[in-house]
C-alpha atoms as a PDB file:
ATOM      1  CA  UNK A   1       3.710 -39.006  23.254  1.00  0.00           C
ATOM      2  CA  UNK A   2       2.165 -36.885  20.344  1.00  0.00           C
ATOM      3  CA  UNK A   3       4.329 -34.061  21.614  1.00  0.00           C
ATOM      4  CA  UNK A   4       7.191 -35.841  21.715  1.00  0.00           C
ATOM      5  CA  UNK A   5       6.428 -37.055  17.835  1.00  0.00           C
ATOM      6  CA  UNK A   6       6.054 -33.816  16.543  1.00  0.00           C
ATOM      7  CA  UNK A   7       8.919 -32.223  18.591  1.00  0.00           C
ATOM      8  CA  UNK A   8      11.186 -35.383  16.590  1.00  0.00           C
ATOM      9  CA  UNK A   9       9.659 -34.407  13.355  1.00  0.00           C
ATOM     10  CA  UNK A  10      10.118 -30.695  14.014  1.00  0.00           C
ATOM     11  CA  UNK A  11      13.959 -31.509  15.257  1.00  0.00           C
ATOM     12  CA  UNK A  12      14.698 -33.624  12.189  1.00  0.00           C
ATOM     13  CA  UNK A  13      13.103 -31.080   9.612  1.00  0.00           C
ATOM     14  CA  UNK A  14      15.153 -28.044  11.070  1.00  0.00           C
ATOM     15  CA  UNK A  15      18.184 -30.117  11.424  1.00  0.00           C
ATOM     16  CA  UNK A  16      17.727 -31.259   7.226  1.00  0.00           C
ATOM     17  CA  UNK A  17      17.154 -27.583   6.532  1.00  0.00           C
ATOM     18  CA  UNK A  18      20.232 -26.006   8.066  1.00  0.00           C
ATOM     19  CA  UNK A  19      22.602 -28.770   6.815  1.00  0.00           C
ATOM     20  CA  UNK A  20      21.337 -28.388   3.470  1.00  0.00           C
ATOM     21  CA  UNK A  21      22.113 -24.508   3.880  1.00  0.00           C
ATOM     22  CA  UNK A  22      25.451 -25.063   5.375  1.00  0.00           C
ATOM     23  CA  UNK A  23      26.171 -26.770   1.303  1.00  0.00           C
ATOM     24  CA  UNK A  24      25.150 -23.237   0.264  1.00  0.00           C
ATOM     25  CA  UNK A  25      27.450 -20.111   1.507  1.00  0.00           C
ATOM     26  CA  UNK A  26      26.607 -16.809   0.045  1.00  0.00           C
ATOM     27  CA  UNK A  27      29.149 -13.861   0.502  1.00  0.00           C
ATOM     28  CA  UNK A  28      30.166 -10.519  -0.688  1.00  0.00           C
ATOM     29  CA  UNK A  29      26.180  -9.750  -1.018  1.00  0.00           C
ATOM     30  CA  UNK A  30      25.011  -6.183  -1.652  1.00  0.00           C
ATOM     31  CA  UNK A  31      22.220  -4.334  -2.999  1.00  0.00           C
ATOM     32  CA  UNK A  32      22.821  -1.494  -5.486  1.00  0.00           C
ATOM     33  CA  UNK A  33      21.108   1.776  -3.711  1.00  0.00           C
ATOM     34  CA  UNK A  34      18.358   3.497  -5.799  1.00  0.00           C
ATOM     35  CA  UNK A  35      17.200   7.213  -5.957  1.00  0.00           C
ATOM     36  CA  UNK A  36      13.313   7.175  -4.351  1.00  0.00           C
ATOM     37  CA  UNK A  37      10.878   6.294  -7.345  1.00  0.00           C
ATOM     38  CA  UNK A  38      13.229   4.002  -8.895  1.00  0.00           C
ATOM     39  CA  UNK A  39      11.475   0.703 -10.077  1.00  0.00           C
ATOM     40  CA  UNK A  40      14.251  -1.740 -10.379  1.00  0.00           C
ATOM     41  CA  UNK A  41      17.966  -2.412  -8.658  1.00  0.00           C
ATOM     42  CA  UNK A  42      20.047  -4.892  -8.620  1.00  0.00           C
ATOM     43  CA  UNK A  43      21.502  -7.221  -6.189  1.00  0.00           C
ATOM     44  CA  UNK A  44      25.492  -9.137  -6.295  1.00  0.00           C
ATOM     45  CA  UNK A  45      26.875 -11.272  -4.541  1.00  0.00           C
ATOM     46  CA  UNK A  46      29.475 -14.885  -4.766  1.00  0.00           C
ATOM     47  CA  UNK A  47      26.854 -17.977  -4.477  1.00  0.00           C
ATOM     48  CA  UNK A  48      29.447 -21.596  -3.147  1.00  0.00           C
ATOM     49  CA  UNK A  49      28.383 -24.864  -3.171  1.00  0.00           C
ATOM     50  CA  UNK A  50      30.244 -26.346  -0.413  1.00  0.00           C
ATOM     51  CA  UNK A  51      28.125 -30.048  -0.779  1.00  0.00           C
ATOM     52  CA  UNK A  52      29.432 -32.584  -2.263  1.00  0.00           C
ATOM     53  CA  UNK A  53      25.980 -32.727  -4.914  1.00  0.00           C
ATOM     54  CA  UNK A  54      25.232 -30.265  -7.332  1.00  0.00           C
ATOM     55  CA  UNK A  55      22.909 -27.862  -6.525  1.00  0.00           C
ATOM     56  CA  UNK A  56      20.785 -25.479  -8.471  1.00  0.00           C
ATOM     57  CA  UNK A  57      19.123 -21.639  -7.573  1.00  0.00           C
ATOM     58  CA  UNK A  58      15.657 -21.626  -9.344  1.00  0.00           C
ATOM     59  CA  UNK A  59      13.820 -18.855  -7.868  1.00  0.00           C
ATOM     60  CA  UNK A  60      14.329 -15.512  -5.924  1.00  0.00           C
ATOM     61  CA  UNK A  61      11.638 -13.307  -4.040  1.00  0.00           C
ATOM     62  CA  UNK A  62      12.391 -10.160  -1.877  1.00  0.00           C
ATOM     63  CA  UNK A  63       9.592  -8.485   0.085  1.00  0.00           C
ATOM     64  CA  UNK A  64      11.030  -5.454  -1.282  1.00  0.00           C
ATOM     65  CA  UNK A  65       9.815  -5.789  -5.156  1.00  0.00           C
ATOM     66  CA  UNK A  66       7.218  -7.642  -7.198  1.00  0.00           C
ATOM     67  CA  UNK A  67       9.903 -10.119  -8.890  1.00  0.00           C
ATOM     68  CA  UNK A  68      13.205 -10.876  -8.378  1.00  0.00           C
ATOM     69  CA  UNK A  69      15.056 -12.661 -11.135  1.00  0.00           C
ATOM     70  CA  UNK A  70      18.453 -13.809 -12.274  1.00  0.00           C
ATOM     71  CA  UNK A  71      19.774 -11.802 -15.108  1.00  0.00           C
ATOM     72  CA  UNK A  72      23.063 -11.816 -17.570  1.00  0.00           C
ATOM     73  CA  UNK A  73      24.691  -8.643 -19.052  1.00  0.00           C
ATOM     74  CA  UNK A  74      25.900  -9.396 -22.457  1.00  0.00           C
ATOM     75  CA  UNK A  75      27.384  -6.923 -25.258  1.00  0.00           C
ATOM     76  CA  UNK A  76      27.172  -7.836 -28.961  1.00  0.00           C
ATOM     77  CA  UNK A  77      29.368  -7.758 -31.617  1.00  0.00           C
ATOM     78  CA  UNK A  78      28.258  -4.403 -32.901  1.00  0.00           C
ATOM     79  CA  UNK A  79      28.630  -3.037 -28.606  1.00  0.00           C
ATOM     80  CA  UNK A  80      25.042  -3.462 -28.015  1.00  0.00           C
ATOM     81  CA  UNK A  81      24.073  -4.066 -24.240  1.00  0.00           C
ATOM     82  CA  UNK A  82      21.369  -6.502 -23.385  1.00  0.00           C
ATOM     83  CA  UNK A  83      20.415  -8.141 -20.249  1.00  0.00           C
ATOM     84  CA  UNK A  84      18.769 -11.906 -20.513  1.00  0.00           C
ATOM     85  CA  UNK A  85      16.751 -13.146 -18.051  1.00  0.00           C
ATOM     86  CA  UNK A  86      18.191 -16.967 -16.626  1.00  0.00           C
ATOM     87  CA  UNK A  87      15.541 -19.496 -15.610  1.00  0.00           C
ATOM     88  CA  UNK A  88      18.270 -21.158 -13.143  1.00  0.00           C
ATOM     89  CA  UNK A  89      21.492 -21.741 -12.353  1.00  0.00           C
ATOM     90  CA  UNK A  90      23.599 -24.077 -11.726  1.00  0.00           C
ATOM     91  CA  UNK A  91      26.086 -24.519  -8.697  1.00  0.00           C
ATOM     92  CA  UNK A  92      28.252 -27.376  -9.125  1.00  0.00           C
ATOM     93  CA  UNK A  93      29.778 -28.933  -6.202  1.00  0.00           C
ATOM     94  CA  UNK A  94      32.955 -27.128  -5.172  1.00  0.00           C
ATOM     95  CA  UNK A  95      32.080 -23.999  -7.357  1.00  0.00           C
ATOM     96  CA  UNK A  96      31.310 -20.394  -6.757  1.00  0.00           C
ATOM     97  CA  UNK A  97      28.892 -17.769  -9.362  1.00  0.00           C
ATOM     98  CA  UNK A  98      29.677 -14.546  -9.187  1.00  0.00           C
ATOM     99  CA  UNK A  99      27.018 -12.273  -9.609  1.00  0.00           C
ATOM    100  CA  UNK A 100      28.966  -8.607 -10.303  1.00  0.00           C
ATOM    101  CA  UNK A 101      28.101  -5.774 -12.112  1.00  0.00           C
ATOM    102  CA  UNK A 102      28.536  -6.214 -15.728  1.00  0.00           C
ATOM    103  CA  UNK A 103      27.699  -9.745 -15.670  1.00  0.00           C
ATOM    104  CA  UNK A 104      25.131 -11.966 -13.747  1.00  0.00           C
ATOM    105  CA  UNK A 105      23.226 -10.151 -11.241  1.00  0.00           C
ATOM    106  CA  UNK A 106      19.675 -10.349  -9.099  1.00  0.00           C
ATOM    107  CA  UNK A 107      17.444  -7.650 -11.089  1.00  0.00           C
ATOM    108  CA  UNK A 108      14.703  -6.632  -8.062  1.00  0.00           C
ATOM    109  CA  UNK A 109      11.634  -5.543 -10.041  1.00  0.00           C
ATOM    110  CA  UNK A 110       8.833  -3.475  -9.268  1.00  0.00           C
ATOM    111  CA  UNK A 111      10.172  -1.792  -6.262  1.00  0.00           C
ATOM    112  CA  UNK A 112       7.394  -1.731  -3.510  1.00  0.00           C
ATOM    113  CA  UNK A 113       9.239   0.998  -1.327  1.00  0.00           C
ATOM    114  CA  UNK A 114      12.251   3.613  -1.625  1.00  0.00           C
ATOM    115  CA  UNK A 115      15.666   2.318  -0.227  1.00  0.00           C
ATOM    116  CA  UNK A 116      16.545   5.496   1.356  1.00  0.00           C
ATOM    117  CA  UNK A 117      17.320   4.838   5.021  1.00  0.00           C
ATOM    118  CA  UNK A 118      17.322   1.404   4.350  1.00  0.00           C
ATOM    119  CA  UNK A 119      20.692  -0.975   5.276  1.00  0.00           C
ATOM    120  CA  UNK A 120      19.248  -4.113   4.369  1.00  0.00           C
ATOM    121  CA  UNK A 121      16.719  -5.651   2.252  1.00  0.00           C
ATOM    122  CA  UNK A 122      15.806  -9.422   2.611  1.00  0.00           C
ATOM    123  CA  UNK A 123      16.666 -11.665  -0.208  1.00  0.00           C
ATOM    124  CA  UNK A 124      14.842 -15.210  -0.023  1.00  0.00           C
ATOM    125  CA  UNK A 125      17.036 -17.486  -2.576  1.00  0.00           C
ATOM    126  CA  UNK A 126      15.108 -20.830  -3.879  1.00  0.00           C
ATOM    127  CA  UNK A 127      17.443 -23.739  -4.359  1.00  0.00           C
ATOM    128  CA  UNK A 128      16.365 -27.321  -5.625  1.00  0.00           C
ATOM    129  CA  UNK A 129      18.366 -29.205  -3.209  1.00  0.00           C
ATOM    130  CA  UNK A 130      19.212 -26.620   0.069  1.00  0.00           C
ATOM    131  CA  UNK A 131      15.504 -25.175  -0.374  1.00  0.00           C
ATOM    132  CA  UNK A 132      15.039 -21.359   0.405  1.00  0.00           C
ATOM    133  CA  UNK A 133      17.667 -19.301   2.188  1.00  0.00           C
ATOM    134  CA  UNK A 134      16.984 -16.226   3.621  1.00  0.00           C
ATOM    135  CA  UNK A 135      19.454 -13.230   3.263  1.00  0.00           C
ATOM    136  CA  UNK A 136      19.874 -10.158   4.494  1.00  0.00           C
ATOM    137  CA  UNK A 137      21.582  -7.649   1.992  1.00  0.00           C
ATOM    138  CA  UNK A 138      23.854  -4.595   2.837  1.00  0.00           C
ATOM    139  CA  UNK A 139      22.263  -1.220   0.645  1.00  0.00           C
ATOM    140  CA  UNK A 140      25.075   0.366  -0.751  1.00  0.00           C
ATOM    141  CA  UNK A 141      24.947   3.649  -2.602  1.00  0.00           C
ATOM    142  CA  UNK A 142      26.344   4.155  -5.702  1.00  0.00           C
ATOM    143  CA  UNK A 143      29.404   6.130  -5.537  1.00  0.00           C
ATOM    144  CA  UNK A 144      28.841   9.822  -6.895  1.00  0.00           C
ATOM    145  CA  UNK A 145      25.318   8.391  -8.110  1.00  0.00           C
ATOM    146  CA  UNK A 146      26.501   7.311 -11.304  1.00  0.00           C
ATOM    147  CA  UNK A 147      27.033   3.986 -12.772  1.00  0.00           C
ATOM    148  CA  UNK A 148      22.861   3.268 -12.555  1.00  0.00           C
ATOM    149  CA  UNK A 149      21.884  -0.372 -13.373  1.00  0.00           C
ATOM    150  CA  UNK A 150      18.983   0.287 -15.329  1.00  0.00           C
ATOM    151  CA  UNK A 151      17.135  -2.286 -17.690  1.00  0.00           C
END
């Protein structure tokens, strides 16, 4: 009987946790490759809210750095580039962020380990309603090593 219980609550949980991700597609994720001793990179990808609430991403942690958080590229008046950190974000039901170079992206701070030889790096994504989905994102090199994010 107690088995039986906790093999319920265990069913139900799971089941709860991938429906709630199935509200939240991620696509077109990659990691911006970084020469070894690099501290930061950054991460892109499209976030969807396929639910039918709204949902929003407050938190991101990667195995791979010491912080992961959501920032915005902005240019001023004057040309001046600055990068803003976001608390969260909201995903509306039925929309898609874009996180692309140049605008919002994943800065990954703190870099624990070099990238080189690396195809993936794990992304855990914190979301108030779908809770924390686990990614797995593509390292790609930049091409002819220019074109550094750097903060």
């Amino acid at each position: 009987m107690k088995k039986t219980v906790v093999a319920l609550i265990l069913f139900f949980a799971l089941a709860q946790f991938t429906y709630a991700q199935d509200n939240i597609v991620i696509g077109d994720a990659w990691v911006r490759g970084v020469p070894p001793g690099s501290s930061v990179s950054a991460a892109y990808m499209t976030i969807e809210n396929k639910g039918e609430e709204d949902d929003r991403l407050t938190g991101m942690s990667s195995d791979v750095a010491e912080s992961a958080e959501l920032h915005i590229s902005k240019v001023s008046e004057d040309g001046i580039s600055t990068m803003e950190m976001i608390k969260t974000l909201d995903i509306p039901s039925g929309k898609t962020a874009q996180l692309k170079p140049g605008g919002m992206h994943v800065m990954l701070i703190g870099l624990k380990e070099s990238f080189a030889g690396k195809k993936y790096v794990t992304l855990n994504m914190h979301f108030e309603k779908s809770g924390v989905i686990k990614i797995e994102i593509p390292v790609k090199s930049p091409v002819g090593g220019g074109g550094m994010h750097h903060h």
